[in-house]
N, C-alpha and C. Protein backbone atom coordinates (compact mmCIF):
# COMPACT_ATOMS: atom_id res chain seq x y z
N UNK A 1 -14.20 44.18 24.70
CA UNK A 1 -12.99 43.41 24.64
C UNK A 1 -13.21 42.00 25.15
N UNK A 2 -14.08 41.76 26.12
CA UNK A 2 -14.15 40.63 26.70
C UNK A 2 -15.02 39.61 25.81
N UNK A 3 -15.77 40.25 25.09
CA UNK A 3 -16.25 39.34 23.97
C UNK A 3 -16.20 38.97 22.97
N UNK A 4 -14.80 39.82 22.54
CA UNK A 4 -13.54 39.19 21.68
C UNK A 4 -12.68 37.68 22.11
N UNK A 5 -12.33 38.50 23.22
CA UNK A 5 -11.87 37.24 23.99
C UNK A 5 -12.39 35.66 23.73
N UNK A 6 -13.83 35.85 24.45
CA UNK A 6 -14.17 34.78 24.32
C UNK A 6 -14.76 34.00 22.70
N UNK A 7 -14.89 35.12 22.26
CA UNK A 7 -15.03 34.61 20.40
C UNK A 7 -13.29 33.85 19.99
N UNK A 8 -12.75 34.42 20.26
CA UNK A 8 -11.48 34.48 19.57
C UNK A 8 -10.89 32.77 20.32
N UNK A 9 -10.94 32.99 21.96
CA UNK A 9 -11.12 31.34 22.28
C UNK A 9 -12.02 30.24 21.82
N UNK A 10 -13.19 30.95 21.56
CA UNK A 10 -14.24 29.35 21.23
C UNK A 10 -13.50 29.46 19.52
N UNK A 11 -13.30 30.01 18.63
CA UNK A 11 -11.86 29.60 17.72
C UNK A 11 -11.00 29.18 17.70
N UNK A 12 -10.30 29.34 18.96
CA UNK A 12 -9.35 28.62 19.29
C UNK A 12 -9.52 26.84 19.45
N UNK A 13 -10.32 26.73 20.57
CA UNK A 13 -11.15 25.55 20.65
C UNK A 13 -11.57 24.86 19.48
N UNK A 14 -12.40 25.17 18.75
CA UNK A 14 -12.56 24.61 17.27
C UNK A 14 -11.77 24.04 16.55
N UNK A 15 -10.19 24.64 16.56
CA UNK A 15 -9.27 24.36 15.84
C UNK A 15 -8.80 24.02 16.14
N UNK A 16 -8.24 23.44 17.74
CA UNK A 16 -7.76 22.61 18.18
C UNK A 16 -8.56 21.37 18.11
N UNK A 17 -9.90 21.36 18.27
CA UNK A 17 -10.24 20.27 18.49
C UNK A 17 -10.38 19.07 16.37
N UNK A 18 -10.74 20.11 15.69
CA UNK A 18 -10.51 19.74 14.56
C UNK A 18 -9.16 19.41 14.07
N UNK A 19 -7.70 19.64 14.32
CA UNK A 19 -6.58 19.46 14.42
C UNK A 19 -6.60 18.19 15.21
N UNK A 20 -7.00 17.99 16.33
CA UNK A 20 -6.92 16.59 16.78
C UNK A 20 -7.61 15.25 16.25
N UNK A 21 -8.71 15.78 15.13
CA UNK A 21 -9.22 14.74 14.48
C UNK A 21 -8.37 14.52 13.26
N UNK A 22 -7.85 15.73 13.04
CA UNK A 22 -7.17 15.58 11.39
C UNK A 22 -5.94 14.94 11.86
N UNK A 23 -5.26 14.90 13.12
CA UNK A 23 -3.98 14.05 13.61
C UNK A 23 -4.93 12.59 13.68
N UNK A 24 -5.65 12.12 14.17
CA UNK A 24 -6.28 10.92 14.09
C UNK A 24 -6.47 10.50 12.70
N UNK A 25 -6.91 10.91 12.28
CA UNK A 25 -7.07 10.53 10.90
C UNK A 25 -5.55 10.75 9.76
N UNK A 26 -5.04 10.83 9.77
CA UNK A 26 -4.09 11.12 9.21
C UNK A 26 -3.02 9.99 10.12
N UNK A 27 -3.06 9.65 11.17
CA UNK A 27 -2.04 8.35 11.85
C UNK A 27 -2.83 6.95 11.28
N UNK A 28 -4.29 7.15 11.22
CA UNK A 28 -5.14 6.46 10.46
C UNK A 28 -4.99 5.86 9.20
N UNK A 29 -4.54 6.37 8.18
CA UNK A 29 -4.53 6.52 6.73
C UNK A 29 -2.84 6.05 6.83
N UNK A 30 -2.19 6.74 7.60
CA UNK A 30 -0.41 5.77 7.91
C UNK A 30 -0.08 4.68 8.05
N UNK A 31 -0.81 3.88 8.73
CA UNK A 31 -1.26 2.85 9.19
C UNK A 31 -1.33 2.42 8.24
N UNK A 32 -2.82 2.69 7.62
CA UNK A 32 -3.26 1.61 6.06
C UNK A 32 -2.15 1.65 4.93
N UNK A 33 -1.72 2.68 4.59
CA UNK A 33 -0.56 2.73 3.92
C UNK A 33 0.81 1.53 4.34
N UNK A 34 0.99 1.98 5.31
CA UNK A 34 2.05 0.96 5.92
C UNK A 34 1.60 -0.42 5.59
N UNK A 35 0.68 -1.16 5.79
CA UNK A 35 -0.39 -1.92 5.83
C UNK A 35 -0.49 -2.86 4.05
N UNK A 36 -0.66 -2.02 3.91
CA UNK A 36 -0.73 -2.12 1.99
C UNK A 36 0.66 -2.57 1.53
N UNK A 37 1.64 -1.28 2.08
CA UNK A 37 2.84 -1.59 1.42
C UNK A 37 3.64 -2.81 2.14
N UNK A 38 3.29 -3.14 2.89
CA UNK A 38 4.09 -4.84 3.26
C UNK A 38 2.88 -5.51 2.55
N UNK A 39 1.74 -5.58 2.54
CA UNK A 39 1.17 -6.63 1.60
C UNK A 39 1.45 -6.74 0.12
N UNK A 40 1.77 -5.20 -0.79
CA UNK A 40 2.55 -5.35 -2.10
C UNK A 40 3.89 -5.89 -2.07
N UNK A 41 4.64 -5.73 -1.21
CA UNK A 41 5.76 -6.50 -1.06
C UNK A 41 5.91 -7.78 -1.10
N UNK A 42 5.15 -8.37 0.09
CA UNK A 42 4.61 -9.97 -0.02
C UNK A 42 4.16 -10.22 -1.48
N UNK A 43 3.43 -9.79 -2.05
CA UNK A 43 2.61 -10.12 -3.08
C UNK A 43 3.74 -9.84 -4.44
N UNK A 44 4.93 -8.64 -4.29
CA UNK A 44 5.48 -8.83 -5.09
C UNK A 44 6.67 -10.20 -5.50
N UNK A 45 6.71 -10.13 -4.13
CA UNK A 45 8.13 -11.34 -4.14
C UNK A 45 7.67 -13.13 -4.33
N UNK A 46 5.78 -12.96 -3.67
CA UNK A 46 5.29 -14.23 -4.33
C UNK A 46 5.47 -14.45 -5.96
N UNK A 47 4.99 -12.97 -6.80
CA UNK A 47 5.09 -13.40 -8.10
C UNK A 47 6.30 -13.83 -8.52
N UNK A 48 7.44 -13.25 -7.98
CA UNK A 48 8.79 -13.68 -8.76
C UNK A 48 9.45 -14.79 -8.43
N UNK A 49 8.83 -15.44 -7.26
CA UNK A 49 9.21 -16.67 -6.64
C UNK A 49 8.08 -17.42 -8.23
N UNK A 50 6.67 -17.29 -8.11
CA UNK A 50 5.89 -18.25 -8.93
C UNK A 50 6.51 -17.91 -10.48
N UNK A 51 6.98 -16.53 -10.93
CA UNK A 51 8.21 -16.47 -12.18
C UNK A 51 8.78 -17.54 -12.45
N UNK A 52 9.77 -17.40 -11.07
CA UNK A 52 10.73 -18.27 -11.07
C UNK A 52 10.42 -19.73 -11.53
N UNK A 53 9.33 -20.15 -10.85
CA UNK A 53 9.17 -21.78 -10.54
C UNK A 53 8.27 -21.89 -11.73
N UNK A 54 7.72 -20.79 -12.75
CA UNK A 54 7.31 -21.38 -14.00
C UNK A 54 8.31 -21.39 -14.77
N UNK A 55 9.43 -21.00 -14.90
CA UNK A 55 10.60 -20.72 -15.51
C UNK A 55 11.25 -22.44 -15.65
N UNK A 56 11.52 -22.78 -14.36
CA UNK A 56 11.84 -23.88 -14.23
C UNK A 56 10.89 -24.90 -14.60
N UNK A 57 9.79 -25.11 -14.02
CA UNK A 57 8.80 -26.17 -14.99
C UNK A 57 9.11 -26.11 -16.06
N UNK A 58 8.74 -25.12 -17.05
CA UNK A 58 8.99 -24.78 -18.21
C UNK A 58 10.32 -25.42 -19.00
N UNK A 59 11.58 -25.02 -18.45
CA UNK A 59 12.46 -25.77 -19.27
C UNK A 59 12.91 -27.36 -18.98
N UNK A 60 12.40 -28.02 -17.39
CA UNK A 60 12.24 -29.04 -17.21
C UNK A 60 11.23 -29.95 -17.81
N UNK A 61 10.08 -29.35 -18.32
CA UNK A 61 9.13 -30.00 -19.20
C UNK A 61 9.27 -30.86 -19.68
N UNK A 62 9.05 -32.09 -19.85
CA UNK A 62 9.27 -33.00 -21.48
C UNK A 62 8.44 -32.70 -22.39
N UNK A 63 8.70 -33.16 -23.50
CA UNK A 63 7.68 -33.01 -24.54
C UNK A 63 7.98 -31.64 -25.63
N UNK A 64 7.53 -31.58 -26.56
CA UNK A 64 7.20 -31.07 -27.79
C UNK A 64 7.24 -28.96 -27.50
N UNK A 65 7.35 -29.07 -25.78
CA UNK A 65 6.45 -27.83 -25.42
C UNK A 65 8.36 -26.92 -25.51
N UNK A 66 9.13 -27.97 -25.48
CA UNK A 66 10.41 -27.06 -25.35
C UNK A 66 11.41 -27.33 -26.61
N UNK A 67 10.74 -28.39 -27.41
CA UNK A 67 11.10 -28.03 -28.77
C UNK A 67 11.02 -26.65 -29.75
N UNK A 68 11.21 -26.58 -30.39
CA UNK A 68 11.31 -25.55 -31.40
C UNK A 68 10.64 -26.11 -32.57
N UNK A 69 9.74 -25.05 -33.30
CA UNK A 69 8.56 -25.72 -34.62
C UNK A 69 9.83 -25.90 -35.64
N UNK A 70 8.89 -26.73 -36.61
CA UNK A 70 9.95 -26.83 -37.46
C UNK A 70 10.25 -26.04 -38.58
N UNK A 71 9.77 -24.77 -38.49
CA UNK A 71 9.44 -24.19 -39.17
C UNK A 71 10.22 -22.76 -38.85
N UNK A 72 11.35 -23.05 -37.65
CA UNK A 72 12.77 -21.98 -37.14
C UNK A 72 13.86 -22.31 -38.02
């Protein structure tokens, strides 16, 4: 019985201690996630700001570029 015991604890042990890496790693990978998703954010709202401000160049343009061919 007693060397059940101690089998059945050094299992225990194991799996606790592997559970504490998979909690590390896993607050790890949260992090980068978190991380990412404010940088797609930033990165999304730059494009629609630079949308925007080609939008406006664009119909402020002079020239031929906001005419219509003659051929509408």
């Amino acid at each position: 019985m007693t060397n059940e015991i101690k089998i059945l604890s050094e299992r225990i042990d194991t799996l606790e201690t592997r559970l504490a890496y998979q909690d590390n790693t896993i607050e790890s990978l949260n992090e980068t996630i978190t991380a990412q998703w404010k940088q797609i954010d930033a990165l999304t709202r730059q494009i629609a700001q630079l949308a925007e401000r080609l939008q406006e160049a664009e119909a402020n343009a002079p020239g031929p570029a906001n005419e219509r061919p003659p051929h509408y």
